[in-house]
C-alpha atoms as a PDB file:
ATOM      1  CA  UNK A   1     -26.628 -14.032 -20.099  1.00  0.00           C
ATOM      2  CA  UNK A   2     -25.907 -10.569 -18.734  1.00  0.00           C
ATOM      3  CA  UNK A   3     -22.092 -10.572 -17.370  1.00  0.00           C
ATOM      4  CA  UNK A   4     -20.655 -10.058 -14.118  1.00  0.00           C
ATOM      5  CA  UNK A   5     -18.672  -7.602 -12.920  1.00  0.00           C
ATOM      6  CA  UNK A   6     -15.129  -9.438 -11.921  1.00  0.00           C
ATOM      7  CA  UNK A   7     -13.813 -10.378  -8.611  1.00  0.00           C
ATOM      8  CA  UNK A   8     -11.185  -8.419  -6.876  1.00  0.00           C
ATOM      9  CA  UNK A   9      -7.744 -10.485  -7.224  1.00  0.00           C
ATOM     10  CA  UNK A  10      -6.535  -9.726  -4.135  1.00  0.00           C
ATOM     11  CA  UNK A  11      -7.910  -9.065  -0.327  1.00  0.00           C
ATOM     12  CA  UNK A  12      -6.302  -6.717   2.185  1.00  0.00           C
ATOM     13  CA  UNK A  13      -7.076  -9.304   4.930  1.00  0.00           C
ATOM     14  CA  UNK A  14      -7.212 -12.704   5.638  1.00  0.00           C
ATOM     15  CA  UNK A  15      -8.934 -14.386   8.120  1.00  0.00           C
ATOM     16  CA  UNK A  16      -8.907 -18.039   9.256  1.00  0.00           C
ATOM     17  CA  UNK A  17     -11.393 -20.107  10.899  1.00  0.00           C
ATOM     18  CA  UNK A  18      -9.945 -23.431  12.589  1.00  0.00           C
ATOM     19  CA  UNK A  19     -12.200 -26.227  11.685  1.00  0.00           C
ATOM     20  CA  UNK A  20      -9.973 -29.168  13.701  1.00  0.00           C
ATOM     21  CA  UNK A  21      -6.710 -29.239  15.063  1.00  0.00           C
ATOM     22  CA  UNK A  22      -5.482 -30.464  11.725  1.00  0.00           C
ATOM     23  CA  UNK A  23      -8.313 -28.438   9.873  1.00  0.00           C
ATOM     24  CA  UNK A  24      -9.026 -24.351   8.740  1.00  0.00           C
ATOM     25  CA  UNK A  25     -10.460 -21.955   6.434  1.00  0.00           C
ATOM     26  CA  UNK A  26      -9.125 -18.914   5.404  1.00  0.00           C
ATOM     27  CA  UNK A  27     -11.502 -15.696   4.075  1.00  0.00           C
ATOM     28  CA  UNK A  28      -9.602 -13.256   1.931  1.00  0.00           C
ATOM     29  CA  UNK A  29     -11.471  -9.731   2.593  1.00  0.00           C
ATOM     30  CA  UNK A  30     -11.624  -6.576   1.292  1.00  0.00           C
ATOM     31  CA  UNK A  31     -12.435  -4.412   4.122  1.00  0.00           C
ATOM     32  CA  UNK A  32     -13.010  -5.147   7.589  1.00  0.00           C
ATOM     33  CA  UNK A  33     -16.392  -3.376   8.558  1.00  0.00           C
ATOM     34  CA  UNK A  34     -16.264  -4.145  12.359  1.00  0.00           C
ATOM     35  CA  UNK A  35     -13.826  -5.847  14.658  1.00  0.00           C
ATOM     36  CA  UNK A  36     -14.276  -5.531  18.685  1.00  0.00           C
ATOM     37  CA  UNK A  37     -15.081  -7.301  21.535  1.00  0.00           C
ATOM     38  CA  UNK A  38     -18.101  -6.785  23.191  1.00  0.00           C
ATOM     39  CA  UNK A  39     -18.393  -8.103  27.126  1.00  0.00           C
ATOM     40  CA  UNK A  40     -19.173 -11.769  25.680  1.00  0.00           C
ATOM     41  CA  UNK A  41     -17.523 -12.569  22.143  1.00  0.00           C
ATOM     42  CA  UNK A  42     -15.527 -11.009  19.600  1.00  0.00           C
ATOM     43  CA  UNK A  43     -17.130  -9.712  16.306  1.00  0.00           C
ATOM     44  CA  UNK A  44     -15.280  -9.571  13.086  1.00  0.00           C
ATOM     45  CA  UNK A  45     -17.379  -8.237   9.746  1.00  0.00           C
ATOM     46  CA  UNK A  46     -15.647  -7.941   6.744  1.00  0.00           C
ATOM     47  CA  UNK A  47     -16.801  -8.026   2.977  1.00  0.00           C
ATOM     48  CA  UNK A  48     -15.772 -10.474   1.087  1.00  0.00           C
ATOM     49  CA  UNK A  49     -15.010 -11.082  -2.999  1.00  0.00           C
ATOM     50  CA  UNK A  50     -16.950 -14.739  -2.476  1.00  0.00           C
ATOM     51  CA  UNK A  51     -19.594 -14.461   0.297  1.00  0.00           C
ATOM     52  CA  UNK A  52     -20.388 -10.642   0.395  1.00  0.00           C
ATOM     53  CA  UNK A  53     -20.549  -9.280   4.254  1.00  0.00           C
ATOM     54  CA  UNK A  54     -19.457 -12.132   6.519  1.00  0.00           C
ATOM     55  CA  UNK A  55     -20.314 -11.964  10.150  1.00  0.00           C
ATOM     56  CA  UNK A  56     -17.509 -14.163  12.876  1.00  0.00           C
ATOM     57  CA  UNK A  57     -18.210 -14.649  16.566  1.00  0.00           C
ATOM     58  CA  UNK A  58     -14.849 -15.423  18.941  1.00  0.00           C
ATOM     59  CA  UNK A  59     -13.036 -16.864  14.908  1.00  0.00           C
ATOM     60  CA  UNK A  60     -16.362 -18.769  14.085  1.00  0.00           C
ATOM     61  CA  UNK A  61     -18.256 -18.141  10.301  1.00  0.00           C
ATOM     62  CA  UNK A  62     -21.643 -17.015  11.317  1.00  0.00           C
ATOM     63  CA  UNK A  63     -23.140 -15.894   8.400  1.00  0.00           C
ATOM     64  CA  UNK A  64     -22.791 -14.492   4.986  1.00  0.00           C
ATOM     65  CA  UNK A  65     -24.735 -12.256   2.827  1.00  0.00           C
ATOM     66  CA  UNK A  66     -24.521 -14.488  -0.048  1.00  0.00           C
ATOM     67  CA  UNK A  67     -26.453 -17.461   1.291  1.00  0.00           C
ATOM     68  CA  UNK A  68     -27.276 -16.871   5.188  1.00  0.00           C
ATOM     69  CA  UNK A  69     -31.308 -17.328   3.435  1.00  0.00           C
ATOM     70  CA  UNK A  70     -29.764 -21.367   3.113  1.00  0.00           C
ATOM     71  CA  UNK A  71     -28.972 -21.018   6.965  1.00  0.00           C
ATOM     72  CA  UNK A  72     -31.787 -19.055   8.155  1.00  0.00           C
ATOM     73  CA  UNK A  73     -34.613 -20.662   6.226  1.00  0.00           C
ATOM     74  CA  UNK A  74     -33.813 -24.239   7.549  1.00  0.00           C
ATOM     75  CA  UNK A  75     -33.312 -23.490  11.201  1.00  0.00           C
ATOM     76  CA  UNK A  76     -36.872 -21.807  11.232  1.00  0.00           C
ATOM     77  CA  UNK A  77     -38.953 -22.764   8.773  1.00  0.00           C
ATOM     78  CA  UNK A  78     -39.379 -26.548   9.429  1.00  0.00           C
ATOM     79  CA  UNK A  79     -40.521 -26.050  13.010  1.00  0.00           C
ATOM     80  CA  UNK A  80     -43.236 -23.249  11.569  1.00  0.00           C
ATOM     81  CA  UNK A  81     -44.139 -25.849   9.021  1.00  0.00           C
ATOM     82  CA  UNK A  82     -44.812 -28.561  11.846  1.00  0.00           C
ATOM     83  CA  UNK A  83     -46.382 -25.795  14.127  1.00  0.00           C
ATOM     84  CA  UNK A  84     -49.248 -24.761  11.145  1.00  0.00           C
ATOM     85  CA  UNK A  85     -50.318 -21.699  12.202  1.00  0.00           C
ATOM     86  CA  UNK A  86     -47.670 -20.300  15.059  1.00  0.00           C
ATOM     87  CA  UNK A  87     -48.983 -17.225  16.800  1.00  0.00           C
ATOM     88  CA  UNK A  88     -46.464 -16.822  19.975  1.00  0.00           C
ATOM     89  CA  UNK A  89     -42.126 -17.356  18.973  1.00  0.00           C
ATOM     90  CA  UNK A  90     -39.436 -17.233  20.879  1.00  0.00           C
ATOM     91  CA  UNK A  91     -35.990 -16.938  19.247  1.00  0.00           C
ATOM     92  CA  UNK A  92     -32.544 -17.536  21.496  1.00  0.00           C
ATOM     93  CA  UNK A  93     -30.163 -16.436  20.299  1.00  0.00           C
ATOM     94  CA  UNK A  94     -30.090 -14.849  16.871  1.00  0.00           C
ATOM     95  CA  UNK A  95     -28.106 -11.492  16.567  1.00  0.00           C
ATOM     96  CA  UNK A  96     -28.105 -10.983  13.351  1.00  0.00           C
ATOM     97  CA  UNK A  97     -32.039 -10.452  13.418  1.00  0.00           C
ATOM     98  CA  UNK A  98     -32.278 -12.985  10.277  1.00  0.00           C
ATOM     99  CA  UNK A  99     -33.852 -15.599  12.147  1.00  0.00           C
ATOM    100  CA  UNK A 100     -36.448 -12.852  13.910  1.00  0.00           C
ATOM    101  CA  UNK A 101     -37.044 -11.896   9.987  1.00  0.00           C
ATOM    102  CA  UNK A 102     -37.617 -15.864   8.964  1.00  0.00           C
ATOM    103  CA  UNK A 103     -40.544 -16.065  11.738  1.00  0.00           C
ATOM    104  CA  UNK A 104     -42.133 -12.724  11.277  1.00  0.00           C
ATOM    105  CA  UNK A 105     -42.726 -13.745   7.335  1.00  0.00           C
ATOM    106  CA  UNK A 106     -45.778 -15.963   8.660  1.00  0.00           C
ATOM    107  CA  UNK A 107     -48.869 -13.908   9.084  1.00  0.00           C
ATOM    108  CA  UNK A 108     -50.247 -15.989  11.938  1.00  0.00           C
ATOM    109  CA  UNK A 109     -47.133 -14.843  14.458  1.00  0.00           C
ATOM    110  CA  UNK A 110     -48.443 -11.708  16.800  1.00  0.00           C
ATOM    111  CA  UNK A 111     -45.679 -12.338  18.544  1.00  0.00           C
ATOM    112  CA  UNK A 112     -42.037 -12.683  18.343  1.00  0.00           C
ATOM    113  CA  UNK A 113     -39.422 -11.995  21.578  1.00  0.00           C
ATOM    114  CA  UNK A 114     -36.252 -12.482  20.998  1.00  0.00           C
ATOM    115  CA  UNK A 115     -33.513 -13.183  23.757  1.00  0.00           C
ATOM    116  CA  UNK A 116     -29.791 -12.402  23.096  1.00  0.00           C
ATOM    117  CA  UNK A 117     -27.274 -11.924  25.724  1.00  0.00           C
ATOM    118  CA  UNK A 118     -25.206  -9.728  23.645  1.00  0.00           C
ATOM    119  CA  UNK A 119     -27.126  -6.199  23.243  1.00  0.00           C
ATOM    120  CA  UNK A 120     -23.712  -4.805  21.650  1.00  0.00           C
ATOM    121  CA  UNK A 121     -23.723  -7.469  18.885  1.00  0.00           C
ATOM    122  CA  UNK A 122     -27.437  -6.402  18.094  1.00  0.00           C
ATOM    123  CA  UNK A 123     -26.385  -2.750  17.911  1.00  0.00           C
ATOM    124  CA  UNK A 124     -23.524  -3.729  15.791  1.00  0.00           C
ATOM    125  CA  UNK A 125     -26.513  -5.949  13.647  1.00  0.00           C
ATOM    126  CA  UNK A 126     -28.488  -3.105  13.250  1.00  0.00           C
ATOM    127  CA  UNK A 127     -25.853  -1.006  11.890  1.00  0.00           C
ATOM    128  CA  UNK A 128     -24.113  -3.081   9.683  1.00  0.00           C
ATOM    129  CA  UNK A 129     -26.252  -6.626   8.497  1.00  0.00           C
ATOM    130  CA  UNK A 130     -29.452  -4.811   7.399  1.00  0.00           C
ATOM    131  CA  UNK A 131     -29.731  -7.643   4.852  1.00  0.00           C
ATOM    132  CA  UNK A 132     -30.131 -10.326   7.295  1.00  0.00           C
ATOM    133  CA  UNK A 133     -32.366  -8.242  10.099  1.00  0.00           C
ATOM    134  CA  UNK A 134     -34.223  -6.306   7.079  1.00  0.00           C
ATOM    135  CA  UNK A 135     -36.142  -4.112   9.201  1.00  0.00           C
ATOM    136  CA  UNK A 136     -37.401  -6.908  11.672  1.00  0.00           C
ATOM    137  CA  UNK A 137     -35.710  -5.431  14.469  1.00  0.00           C
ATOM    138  CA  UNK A 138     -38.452  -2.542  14.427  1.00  0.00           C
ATOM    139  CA  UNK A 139     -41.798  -4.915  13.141  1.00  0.00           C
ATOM    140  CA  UNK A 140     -44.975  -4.350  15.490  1.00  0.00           C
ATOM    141  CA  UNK A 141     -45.076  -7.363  16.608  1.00  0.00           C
ATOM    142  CA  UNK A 142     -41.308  -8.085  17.685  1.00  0.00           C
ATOM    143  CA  UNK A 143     -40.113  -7.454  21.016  1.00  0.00           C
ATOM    144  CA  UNK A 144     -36.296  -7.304  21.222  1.00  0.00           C
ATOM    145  CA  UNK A 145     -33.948  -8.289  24.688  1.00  0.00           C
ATOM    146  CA  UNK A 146     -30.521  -8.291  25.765  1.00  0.00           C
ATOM    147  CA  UNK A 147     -30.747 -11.159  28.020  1.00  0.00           C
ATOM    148  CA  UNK A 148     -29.805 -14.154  29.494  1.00  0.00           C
ATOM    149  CA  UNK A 149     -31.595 -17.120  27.341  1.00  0.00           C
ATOM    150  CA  UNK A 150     -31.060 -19.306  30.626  1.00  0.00           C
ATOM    151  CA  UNK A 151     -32.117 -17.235  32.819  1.00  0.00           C
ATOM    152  CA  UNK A 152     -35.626 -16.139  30.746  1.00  0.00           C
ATOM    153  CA  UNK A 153     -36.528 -19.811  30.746  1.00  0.00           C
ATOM    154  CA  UNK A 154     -36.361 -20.361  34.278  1.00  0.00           C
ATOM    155  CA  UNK A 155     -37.991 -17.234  35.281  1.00  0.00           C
ATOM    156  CA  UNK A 156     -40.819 -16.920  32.591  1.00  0.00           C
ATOM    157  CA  UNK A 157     -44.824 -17.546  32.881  1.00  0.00           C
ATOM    158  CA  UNK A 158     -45.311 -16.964  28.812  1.00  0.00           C
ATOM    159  CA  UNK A 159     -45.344 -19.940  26.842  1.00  0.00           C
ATOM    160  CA  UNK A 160     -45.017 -20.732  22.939  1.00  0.00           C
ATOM    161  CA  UNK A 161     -45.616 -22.252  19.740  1.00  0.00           C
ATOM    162  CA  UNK A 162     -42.185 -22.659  18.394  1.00  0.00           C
ATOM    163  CA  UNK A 163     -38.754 -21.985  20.331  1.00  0.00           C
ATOM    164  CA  UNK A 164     -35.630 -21.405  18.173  1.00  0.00           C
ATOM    165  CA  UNK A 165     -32.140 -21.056  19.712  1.00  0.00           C
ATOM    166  CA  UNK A 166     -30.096 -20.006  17.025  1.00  0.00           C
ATOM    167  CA  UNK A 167     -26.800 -19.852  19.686  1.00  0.00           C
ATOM    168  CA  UNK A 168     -23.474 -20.373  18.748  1.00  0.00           C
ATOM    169  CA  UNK A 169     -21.885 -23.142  18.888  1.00  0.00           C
ATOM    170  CA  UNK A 170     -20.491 -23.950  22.577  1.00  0.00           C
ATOM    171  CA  UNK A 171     -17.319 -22.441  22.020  1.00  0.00           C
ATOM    172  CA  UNK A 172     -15.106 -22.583  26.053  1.00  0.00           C
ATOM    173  CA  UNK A 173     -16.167 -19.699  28.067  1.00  0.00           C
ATOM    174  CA  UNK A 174     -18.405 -18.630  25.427  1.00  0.00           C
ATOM    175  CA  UNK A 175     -22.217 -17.453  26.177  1.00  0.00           C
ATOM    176  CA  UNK A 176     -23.707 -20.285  24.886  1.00  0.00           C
ATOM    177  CA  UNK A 177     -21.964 -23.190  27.115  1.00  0.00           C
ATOM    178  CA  UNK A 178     -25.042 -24.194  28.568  1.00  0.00           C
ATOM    179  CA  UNK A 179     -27.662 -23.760  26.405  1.00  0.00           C
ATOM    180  CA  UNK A 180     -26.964 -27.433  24.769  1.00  0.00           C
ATOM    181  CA  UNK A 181     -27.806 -28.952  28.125  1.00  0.00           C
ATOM    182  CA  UNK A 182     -30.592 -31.645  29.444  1.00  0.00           C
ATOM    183  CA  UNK A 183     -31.541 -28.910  31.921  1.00  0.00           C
ATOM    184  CA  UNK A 184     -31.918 -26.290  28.969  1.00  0.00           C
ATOM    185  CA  UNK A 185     -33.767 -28.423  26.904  1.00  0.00           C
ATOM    186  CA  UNK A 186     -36.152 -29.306  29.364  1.00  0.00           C
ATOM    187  CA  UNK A 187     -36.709 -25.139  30.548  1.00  0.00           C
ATOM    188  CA  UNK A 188     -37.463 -25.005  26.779  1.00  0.00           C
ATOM    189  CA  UNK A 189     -39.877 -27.846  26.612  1.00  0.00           C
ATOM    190  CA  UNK A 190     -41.828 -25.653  30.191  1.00  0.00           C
ATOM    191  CA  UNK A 191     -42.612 -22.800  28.327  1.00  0.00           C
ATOM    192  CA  UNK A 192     -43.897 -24.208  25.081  1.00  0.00           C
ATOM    193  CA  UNK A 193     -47.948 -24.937  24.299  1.00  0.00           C
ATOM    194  CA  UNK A 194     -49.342 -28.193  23.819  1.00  0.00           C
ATOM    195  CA  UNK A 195     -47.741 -29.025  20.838  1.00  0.00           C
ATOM    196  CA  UNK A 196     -45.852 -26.693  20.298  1.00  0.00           C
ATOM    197  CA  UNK A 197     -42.043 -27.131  18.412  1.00  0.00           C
ATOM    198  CA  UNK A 198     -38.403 -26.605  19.089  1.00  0.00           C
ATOM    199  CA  UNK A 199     -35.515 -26.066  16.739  1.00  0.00           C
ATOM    200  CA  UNK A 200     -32.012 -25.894  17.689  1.00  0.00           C
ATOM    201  CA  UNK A 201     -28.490 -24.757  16.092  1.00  0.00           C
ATOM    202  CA  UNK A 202     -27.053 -28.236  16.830  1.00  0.00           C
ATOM    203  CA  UNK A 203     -23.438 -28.137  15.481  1.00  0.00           C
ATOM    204  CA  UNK A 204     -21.127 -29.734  12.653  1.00  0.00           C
ATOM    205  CA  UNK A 205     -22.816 -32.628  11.067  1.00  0.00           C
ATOM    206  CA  UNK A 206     -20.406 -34.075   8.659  1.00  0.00           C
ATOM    207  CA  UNK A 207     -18.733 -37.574   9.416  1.00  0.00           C
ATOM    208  CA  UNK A 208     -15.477 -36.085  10.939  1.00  0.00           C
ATOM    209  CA  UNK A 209     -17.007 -33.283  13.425  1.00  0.00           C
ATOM    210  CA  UNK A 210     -20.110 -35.368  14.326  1.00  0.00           C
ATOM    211  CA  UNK A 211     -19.588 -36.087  17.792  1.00  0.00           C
ATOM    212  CA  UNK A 212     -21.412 -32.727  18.961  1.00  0.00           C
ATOM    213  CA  UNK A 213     -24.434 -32.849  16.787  1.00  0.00           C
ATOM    214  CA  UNK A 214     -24.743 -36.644  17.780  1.00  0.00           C
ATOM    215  CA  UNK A 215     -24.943 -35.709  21.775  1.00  0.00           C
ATOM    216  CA  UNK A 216     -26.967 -32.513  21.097  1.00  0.00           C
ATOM    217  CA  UNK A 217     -29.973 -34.855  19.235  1.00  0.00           C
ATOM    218  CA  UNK A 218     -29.488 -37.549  22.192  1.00  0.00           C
ATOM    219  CA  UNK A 219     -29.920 -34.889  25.168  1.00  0.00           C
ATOM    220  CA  UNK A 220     -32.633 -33.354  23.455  1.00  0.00           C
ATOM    221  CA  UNK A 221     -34.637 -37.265  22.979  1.00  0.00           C
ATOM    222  CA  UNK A 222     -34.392 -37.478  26.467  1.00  0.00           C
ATOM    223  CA  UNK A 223     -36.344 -34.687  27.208  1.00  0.00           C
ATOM    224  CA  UNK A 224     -38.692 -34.764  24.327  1.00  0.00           C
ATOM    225  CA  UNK A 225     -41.192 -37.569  23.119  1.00  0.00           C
ATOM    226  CA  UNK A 226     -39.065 -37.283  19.748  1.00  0.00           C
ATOM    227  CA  UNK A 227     -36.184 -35.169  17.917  1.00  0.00           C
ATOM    228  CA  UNK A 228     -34.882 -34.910  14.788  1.00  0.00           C
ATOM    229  CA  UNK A 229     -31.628 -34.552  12.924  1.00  0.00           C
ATOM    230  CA  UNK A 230     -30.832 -32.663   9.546  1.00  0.00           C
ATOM    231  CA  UNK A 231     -28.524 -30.786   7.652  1.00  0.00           C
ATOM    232  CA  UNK A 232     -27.850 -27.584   6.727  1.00  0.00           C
ATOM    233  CA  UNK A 233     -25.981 -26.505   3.098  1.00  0.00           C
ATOM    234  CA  UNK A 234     -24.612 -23.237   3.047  1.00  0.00           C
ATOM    235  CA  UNK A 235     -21.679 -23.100   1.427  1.00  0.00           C
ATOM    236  CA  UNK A 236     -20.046 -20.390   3.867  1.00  0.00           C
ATOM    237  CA  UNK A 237     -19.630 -23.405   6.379  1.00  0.00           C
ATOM    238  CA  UNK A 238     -17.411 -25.439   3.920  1.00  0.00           C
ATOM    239  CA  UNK A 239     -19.097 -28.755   5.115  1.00  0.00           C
ATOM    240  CA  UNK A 240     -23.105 -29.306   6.127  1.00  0.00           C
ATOM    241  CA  UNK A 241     -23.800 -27.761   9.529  1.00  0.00           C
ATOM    242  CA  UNK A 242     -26.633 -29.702  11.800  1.00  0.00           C
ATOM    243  CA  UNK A 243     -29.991 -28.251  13.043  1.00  0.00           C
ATOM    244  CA  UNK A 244     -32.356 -30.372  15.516  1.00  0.00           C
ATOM    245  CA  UNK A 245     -36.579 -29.784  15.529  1.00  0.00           C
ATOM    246  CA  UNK A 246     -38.037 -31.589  18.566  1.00  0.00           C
ATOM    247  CA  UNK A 247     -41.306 -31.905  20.180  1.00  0.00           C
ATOM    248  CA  UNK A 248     -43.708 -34.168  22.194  1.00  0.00           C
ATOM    249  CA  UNK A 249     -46.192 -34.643  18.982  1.00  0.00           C
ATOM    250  CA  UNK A 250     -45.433 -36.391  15.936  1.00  0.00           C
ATOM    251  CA  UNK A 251     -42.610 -33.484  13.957  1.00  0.00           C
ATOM    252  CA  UNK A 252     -42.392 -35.173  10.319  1.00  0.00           C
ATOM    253  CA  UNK A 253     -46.026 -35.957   9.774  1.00  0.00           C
ATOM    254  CA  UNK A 254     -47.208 -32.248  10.590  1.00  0.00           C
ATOM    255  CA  UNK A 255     -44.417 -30.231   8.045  1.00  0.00           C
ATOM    256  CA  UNK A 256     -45.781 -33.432   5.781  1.00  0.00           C
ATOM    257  CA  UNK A 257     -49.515 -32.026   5.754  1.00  0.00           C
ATOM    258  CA  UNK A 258     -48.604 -28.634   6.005  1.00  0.00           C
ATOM    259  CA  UNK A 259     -47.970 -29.275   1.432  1.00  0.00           C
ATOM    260  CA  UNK A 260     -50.033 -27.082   0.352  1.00  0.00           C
ATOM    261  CA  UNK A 261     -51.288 -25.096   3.073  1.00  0.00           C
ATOM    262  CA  UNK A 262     -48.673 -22.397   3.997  1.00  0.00           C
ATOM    263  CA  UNK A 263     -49.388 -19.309   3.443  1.00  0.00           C
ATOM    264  CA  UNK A 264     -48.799 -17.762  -0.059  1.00  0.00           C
ATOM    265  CA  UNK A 265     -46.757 -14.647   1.287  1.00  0.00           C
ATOM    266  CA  UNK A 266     -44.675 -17.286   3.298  1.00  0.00           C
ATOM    267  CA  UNK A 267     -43.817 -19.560   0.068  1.00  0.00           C
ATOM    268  CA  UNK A 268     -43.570 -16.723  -2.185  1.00  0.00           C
ATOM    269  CA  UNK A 269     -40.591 -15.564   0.002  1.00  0.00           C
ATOM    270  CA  UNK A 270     -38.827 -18.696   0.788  1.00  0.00           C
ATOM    271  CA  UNK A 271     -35.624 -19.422  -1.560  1.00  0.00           C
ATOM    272  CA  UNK A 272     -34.219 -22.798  -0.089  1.00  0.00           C
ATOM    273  CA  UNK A 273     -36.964 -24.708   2.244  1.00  0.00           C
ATOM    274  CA  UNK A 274     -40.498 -25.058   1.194  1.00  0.00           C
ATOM    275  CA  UNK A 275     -42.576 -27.589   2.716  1.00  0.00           C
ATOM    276  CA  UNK A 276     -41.483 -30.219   0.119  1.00  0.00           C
ATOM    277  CA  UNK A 277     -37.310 -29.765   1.260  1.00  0.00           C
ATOM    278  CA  UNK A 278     -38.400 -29.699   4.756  1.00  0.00           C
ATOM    279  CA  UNK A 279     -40.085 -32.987   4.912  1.00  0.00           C
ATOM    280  CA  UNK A 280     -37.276 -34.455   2.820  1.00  0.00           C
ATOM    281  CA  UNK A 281     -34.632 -33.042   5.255  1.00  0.00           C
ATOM    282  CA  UNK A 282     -36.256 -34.805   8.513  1.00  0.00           C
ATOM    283  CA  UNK A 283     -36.023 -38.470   6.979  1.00  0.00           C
ATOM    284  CA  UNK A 284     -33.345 -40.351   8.963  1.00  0.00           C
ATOM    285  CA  UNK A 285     -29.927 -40.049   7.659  1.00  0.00           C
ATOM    286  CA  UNK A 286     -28.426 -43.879   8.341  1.00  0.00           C
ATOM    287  CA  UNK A 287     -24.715 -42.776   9.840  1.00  0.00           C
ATOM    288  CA  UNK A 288     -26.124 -39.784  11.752  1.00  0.00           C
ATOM    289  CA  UNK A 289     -28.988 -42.384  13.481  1.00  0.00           C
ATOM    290  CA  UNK A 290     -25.749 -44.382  14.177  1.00  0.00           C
ATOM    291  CA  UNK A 291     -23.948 -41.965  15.528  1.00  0.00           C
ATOM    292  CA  UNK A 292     -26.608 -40.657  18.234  1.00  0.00           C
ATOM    293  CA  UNK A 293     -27.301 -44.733  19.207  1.00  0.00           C
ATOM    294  CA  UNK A 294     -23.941 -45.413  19.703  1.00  0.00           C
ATOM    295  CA  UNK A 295     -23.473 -43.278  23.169  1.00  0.00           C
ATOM    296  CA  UNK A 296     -25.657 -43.107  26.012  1.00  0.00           C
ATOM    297  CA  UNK A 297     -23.928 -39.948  27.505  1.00  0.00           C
ATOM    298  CA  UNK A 298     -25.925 -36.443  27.503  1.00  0.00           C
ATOM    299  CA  UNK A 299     -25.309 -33.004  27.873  1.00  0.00           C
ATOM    300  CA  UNK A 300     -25.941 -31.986  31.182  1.00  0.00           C
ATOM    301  CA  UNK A 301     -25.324 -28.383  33.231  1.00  0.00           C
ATOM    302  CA  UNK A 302     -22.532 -30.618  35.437  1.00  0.00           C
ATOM    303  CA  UNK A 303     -20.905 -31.593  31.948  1.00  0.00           C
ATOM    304  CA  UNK A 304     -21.290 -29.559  29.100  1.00  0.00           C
ATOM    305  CA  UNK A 305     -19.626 -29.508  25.586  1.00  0.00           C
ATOM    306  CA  UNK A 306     -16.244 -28.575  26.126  1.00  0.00           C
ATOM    307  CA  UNK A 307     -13.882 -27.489  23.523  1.00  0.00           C
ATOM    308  CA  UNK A 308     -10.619 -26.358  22.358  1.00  0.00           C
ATOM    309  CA  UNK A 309     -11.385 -22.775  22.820  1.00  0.00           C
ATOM    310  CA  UNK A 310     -11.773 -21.174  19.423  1.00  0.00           C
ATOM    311  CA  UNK A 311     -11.150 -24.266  17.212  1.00  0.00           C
ATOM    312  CA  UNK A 312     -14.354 -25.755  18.137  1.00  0.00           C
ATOM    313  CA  UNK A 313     -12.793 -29.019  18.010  1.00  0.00           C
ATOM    314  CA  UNK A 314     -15.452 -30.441  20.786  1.00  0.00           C
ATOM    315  CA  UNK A 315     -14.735 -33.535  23.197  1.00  0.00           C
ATOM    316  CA  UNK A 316     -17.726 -35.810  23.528  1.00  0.00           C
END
């Protein structure tokens, strides 16, 4: 067993991420890459001892170069799985360019636009989190926007196989406020293809910050014929994050017979979520089922998540 080299015993900075009002993280770091504000969020990266590189938005854990392929992997690849052979993506969100990298792995795609408000963060991406974008920024077939996600749905003619909004979560006067709404769901569900599949950043989905995910899975059933909840395990988070897949066709049947026919470059890159983990992920989880069923409220444009400003701690 080769050895490795040891950990630093001591950062230069600290920096804390509130979980809950009673609840929060703290990152020792060794150097702190970038830290500004652009016109919509502020951006921290640092390099840490545990996580390598580590990307915050407005105090949030984003990503880390130690296991964002955990993150990345299951936001996208379940929804490609379900899809079969996607040729036309849209990504929301997505700064980092990781997510843009997870699509553009499949062979079928000939195109992938992706739609980020903050044009500054992707410069800052570029720069400084090659490791996530890995050159995807600059493939053929990726077309790259600093734009309003919100406004793109409403205004578009294109349509899609898959849709993934990678957003942050809805932090107060954040960008991504509305993109948890009925209304936003249902601009998504416009522009996709007969068939076609949706997966969503969906917030916390442990027992004690569930409240979020819960209404995010509702509001999207109410627009779509049927959506699913499952978990994320990157251990950057400190506790399971929640992702959503929806879409008017049966979702768990389609990543089901997609065993054994994904493409070989696709599985030969994949280091978390293969077809097998996927299909395992979308079986109903008992307490989160009983979470979303025990509410009939949505998110809607008139009342979005609102939260404690940079805690996240978010009101139903």
């Amino acid at each position: 067993m080769s050895q490795r080299e040891p950990l630093p015993t001591s950062a230069t900075t600290w920096v804390r991420e509130t979980i809950t009002p009673w609840d929060r993280y703290e990152h020792g770091a060794t150097a702190v890459v970038v830290e500004r504000s652009t016109d919509y969020q502020h951006v921290w990266i640092g390099d840490t001892p545990a996580f390598g590189r580590m990307l915050m938005l407005d105090g949030i854990v984003q990503s880390s170069a130690n296991d964002e392929f955990i993150y990345h992997e299951a936001l996208v690849q379940p929804a490609m799985f379900a899809a079969s052979t996607p040729r036309s993506v849209l990504v929301l969100g997505g700064g980092e360019g990781a997510t843009l990298r997870e699509v553009l792995r499949w062979p079928s795609v000939e195109r992938a636009l992706m739609i980020d408000i903050d044009g500054d963060l992707i410069a800052i991406a570029r720069e400084h989190l090659r490791a996530w974008h890995q050159g995807s920024f600059d493939d053929a077939r990726a077309e790259v926007r600093a734009a309003d996600a919100v406004e793109f749905l409403r205004t578009t003619d294109e349509r899609f196989d898959v849709i993934v909004s990678d957003m942050t979560d809805p932090v107060e006067d954040g960008p991504s406020t509305f993109c948890f709404t009925q209304e936003f769901f249902a601009s998504m569900r416009s522009v996709l293809r007969p068939g076609g599949v949706v997966a969503v950043q969906a917030g916390p989905w442990s027992p004690i910050e569930l409240d979020l995910h819960a209404r995010v899975v509702r509001t999207m059933r109410a627009v779509f014929a049927e959506a699913w909840s499952y978990p994320c395990n990157a251990p950057v988070y400190g506790r399971s994050l929640g992702f959503a897949v929806a879409s008017d066709r049966p979702i768990r049947a389609r990543v089901v017979a997609a065993i054994g026919d994904v493409p070989a470059e696709v599985l030969g890159a994949l280091r978390a979520v293969d077809p097998d983990v996927a299909a395992g992920l979308l079986a109903p989880v008992p307490f989160v089922e009983a979470a979303i069923a025990s509410d009939t409220k949505i998110y809607t444009d008139a009342r979005p998540p609102q939260t404690h400003g940079a805690a996240g701690w978010t009101h139903p």
